[in-house]
Protein backbone atom coordinates (compact mmCIF):
# COMPACT_ATOMS: atom_id res chain seq x y z
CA UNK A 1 107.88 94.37 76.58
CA UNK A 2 108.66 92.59 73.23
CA UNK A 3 110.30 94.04 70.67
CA UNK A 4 108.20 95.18 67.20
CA UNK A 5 111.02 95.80 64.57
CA UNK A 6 110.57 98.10 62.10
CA UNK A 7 110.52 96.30 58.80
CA UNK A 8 108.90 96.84 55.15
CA UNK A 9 106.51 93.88 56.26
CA UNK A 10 105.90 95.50 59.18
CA UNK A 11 105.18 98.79 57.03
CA UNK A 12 102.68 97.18 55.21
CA UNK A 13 99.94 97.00 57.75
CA UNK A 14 100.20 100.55 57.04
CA UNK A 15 101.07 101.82 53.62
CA UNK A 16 101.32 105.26 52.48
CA UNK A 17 98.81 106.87 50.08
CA UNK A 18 100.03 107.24 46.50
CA UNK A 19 97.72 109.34 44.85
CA UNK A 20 98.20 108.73 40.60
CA UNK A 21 96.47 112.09 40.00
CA UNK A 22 95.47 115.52 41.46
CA UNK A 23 97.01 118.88 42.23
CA UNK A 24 100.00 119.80 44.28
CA UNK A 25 97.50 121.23 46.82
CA UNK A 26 95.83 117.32 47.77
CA UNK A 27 99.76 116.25 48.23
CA UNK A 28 100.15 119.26 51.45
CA UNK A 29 101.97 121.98 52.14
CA UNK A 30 104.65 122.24 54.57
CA UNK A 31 105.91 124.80 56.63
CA UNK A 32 109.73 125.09 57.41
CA UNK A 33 110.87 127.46 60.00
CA UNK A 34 114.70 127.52 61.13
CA UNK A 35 118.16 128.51 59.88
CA UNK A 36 120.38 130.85 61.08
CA UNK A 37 123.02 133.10 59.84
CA UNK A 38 125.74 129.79 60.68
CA UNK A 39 123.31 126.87 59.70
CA UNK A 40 121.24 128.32 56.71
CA UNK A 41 121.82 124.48 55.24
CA UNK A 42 119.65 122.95 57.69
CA UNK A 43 116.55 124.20 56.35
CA UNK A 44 117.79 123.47 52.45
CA UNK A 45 118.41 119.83 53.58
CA UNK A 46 115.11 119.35 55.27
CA UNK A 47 112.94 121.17 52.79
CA UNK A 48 114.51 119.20 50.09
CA UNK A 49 113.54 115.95 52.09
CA UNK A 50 110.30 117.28 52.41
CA UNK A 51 109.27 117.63 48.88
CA UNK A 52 111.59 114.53 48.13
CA UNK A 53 108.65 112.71 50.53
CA UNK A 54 105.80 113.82 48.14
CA UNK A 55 104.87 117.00 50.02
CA UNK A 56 102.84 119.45 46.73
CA UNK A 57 104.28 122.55 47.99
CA UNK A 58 107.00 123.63 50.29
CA UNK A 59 107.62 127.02 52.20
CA UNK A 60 110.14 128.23 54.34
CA UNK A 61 110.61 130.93 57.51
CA UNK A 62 114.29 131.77 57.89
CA UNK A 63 116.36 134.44 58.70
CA UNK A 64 116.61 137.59 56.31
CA UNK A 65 119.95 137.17 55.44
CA UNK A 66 120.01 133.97 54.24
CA UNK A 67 116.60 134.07 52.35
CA UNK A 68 117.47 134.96 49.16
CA UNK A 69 120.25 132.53 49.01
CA UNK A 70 117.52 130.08 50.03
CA UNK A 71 114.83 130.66 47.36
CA UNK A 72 118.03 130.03 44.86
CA UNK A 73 119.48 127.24 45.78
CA UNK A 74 116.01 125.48 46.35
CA UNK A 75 113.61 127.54 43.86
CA UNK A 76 110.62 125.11 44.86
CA UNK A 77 110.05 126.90 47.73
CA UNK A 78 108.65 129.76 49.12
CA UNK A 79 111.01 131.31 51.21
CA UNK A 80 109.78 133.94 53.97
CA UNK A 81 112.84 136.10 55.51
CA UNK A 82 112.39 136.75 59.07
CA UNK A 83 114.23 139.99 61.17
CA UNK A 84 117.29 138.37 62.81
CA UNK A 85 119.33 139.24 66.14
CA UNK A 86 122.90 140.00 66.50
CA UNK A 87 123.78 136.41 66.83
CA UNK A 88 122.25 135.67 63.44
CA UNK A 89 118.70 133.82 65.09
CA UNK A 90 115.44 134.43 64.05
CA UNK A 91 114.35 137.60 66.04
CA UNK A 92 111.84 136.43 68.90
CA UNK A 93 109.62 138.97 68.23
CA UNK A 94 108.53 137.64 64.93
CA UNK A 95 106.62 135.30 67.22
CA UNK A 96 103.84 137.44 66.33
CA UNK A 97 103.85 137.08 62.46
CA UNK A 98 104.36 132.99 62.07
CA UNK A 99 100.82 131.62 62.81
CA UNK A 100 99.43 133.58 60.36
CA UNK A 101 102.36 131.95 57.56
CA UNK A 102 101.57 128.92 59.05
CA UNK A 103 97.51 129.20 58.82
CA UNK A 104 97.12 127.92 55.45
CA UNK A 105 99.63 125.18 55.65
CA UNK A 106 98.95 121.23 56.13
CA UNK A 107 101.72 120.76 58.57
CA UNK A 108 104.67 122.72 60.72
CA UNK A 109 109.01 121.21 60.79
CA UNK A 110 110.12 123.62 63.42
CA UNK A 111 113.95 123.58 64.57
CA UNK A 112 115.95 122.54 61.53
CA UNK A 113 119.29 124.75 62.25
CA UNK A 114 117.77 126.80 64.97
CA UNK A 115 119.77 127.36 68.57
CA UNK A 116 118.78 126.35 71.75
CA UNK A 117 117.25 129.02 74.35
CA UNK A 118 113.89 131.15 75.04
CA UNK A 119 114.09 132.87 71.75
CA UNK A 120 113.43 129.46 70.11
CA UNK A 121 111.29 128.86 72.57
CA UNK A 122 109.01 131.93 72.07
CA UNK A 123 108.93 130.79 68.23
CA UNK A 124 107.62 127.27 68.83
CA UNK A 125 105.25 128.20 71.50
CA UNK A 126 104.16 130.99 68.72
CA UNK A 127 103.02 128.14 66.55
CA UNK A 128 101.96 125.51 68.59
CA UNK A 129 99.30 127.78 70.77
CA UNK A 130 97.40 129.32 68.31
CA UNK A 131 94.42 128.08 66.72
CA UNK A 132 93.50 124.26 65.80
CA UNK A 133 96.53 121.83 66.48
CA UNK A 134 98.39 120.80 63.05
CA UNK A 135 100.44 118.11 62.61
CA UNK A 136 104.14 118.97 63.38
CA UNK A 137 107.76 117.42 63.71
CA UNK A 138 109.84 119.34 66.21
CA UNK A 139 114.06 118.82 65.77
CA UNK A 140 117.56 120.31 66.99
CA UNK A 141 117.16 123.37 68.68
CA UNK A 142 113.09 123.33 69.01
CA UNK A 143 113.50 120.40 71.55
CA UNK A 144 115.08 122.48 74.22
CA UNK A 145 112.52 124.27 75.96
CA UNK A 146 110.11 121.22 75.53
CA UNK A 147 109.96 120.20 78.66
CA UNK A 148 108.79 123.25 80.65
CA UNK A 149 105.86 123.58 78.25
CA UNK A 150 104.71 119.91 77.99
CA UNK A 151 101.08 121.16 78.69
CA UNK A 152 101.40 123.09 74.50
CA UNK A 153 102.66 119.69 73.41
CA UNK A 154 100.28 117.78 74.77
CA UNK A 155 97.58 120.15 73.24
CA UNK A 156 98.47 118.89 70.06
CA UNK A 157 96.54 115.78 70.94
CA UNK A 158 99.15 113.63 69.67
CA UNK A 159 99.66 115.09 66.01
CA UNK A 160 103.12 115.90 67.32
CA UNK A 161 106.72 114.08 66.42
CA UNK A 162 109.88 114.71 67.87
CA UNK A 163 113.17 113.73 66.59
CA UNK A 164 115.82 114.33 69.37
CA UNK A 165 119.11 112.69 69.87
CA UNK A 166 120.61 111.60 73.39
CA UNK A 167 121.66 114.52 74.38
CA UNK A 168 118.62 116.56 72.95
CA UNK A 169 116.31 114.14 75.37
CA UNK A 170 118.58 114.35 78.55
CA UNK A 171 117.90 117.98 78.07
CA UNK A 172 114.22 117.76 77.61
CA UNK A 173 113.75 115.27 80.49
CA UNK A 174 116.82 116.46 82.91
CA UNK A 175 118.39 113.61 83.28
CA UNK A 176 121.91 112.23 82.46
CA UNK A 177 122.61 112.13 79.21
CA UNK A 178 124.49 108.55 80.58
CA UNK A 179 120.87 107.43 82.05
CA UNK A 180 119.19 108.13 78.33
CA UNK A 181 122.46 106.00 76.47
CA UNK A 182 121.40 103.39 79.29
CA UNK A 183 117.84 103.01 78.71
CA UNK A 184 117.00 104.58 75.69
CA UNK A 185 113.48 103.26 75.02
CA UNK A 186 112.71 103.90 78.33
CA UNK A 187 113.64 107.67 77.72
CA UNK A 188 111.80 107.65 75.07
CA UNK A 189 108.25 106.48 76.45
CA UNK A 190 108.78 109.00 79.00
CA UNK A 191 109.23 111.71 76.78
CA UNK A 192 106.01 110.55 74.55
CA UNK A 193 103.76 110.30 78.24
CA UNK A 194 105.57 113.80 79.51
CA UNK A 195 104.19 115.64 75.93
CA UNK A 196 101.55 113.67 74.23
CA UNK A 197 103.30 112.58 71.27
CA UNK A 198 105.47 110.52 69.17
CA UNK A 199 109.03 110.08 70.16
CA UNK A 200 111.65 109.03 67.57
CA UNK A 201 114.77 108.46 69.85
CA UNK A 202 118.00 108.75 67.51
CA UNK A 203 121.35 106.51 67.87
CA UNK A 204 122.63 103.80 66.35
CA UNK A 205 119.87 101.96 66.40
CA UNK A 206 116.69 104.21 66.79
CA UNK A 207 113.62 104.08 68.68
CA UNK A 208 110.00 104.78 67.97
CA UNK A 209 107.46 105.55 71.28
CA UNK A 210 103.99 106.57 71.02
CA UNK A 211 102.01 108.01 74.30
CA UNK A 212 99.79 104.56 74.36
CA UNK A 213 102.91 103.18 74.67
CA UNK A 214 103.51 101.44 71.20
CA UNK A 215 107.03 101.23 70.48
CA UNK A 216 109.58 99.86 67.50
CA UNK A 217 112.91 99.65 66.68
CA UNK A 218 114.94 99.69 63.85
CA UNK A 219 118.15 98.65 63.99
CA UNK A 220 120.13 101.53 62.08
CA UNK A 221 120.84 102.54 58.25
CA UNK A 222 124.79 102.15 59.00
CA UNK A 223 127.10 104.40 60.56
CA UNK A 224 127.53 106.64 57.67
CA UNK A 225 123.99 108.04 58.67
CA UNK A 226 126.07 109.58 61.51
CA UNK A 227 127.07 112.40 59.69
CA UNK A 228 126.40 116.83 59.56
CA UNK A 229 122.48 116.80 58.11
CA UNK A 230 121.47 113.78 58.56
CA UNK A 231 118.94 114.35 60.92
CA UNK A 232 117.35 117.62 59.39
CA UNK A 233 117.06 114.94 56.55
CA UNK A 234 114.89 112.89 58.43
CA UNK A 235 112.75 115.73 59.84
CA UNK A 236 111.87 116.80 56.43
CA UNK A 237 110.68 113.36 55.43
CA UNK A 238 108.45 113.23 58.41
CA UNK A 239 107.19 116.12 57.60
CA UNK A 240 106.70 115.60 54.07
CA UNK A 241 104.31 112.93 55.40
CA UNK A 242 102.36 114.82 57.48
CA UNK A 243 101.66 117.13 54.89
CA UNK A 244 100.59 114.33 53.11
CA UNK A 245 97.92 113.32 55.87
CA UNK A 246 99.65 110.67 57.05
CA UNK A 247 99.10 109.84 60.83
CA UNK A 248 101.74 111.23 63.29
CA UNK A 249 103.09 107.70 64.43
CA UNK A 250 102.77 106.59 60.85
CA UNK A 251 105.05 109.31 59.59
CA UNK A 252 107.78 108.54 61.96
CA UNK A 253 107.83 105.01 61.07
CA UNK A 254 107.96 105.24 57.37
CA UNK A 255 110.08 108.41 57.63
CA UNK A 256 112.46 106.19 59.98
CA UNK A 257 112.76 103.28 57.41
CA UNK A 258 112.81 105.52 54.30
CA UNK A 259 116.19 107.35 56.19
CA UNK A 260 117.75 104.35 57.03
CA UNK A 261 117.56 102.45 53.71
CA UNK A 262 118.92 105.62 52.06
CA UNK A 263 121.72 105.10 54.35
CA UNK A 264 121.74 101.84 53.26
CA UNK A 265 121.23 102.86 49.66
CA UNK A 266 124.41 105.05 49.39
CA UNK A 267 126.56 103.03 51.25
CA UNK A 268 126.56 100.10 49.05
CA UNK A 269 126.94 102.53 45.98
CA UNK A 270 129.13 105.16 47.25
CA UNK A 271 130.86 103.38 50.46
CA UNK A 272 130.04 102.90 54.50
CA UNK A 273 131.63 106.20 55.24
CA UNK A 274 131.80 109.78 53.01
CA UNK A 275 128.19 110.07 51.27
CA UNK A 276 126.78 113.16 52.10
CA UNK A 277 123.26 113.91 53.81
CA UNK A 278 122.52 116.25 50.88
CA UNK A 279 121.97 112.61 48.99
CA UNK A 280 119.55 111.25 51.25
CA UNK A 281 116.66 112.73 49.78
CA UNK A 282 117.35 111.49 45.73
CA UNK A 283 116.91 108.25 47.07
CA UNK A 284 113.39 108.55 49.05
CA UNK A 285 111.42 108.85 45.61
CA UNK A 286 112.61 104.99 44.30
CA UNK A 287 111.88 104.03 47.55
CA UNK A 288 108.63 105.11 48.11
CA UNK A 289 108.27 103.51 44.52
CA UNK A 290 109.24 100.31 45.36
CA UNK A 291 107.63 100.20 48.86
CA UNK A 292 104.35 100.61 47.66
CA UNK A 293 104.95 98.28 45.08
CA UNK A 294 105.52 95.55 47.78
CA UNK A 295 102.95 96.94 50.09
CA UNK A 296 100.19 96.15 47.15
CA UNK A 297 101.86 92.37 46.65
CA UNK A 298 100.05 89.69 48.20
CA UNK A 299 101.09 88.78 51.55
């Protein structure tokens, strides 16, 4: 197979919508769920990212402890607190309560600073079951139990991104994390077959499967996007998108290029190494700008 690389011309065969009027509620509303007692930043950075994407309204599902600190430190959102276990995780059997937060939402980011393990598990498998299939973006700890429950996934009917790393998708596919490092693209169109949706395999240089088989790459936003955040930044842009009503394989590619040239962004301003993934986001909005400004040029 040839090799598509992920490029603004590329982009432009599909541009994003930029509405000039309207209400917050025609720009989506995402739903957030994740945090813990030891990661409550996850969730900041990616609901940040979110709204930073053009999402109109933003909520958020954490645990109780954190959730007041949350609502402060990003008062944009709603923030829902959640019963927690010992360990400082979202309590399992809140299961029970999240479709009903998530019912009158536009799209789900599930996993942002959420552990591994069949609590998680119980949570996604919550949201992903009931009702009509909305568009999601699955990271970190969400990815886990994947595997066992491809059939949910694949319910979805391919409104579904996932975000994981090499070691996330040796996991999910029980393999080597060696074999993934090996054949990475390979992984990933495995992956988007196994569960029906859009794979976005992380690394240097990242990957971008669909289940028809499409793929892309693009060839990295530096090694200072290697860094604590980073990636809950780039979940919350995708699913900013999807809020939006952008397309699922759409949203990974423009949420991929809009991460990496923030990467790019900061490191020419700020330096290669030592910019932080809580500046990501700032730079989406000029981005966005400018890309649609050179999506509407004349080819």
């Amino acid at each position: 197979m040839s090799e598509n690389h992920l490029t603004l011309e590329a982009l432009r065969k599909t541009p994003l919508p930029m509405p000039e009027e309207g209400g917050k509620e025609q720009r989506g509303t995402v739903l957030v769920l994740g945090g813990s007692a030891e990661l409550p930043g996850a969730i900041l950075l990616a609901g940040t990212a979110a709204l930073r994407a053009g999402a109109g309204r933003l909520r958020i599902a954490t645990v109780e402890s954190v959730a007041v600190a949350t609502a402060v430190a990003l008062p944009e959102a709603r923030v829902i607190g959640l019963r927690q276990t010992s360990g400082g995780q979202i309590d399992p059997t809140e299961a029970a309560r999240l479709p009903a937060l998530a019912q009158r939402c536009d799209a789900l980011l599930i996993g942002p600073g959420l552990g591994p393990g069949a609590a998680t598990d119980a949570l996604v498998l919550s949201l992903l079951s009931d009702g009509p299939p909305k568009p999601c973006v699955l990271d970190a700890g969400a990815l886990s139990g994947l595997g066992a429950h491809a059939e949910t996934m694949r319910a979805c009917g391919g409104r579904g991104v996932i975000t994981p790393h090499a070691g996330e998708m040796a996991q999910l596919l029980g393999m080597e994390r060696e074999a993934v490092e090996a054949d990475p693209r390979g992984a990933a169109a495995r992956a988007a077959e196994l569960l029906g949706c859009v794979v976005i395999m992380k690394g240097a240089r990242s990957w971008i499967v669909d289940p028809a088989g499409a793929h892309w790459l693009y060839p990295g936003g530096g090694v200072g996007l290697a860094t604590s955040g980073s990636g809950d930044v780039l979940s919350g842009i995708i699913g900013g998108l999807l809020a939006r009503g952008v397309g699922a394989m759409t949203a990974a590619l423009w949420g991929v290029y809009l991460h990496g040239q923030a990467g790019r962004r900061l490191a020419a301003r700020i330096g290669p190494l030592g910019f932080l993934a809580r500046e990501l986001p700032g730079e989406v909005p000029t981005l966005l700008r400018e890309s649609a400004t050179a999506a509407s040029a004349p080819a």
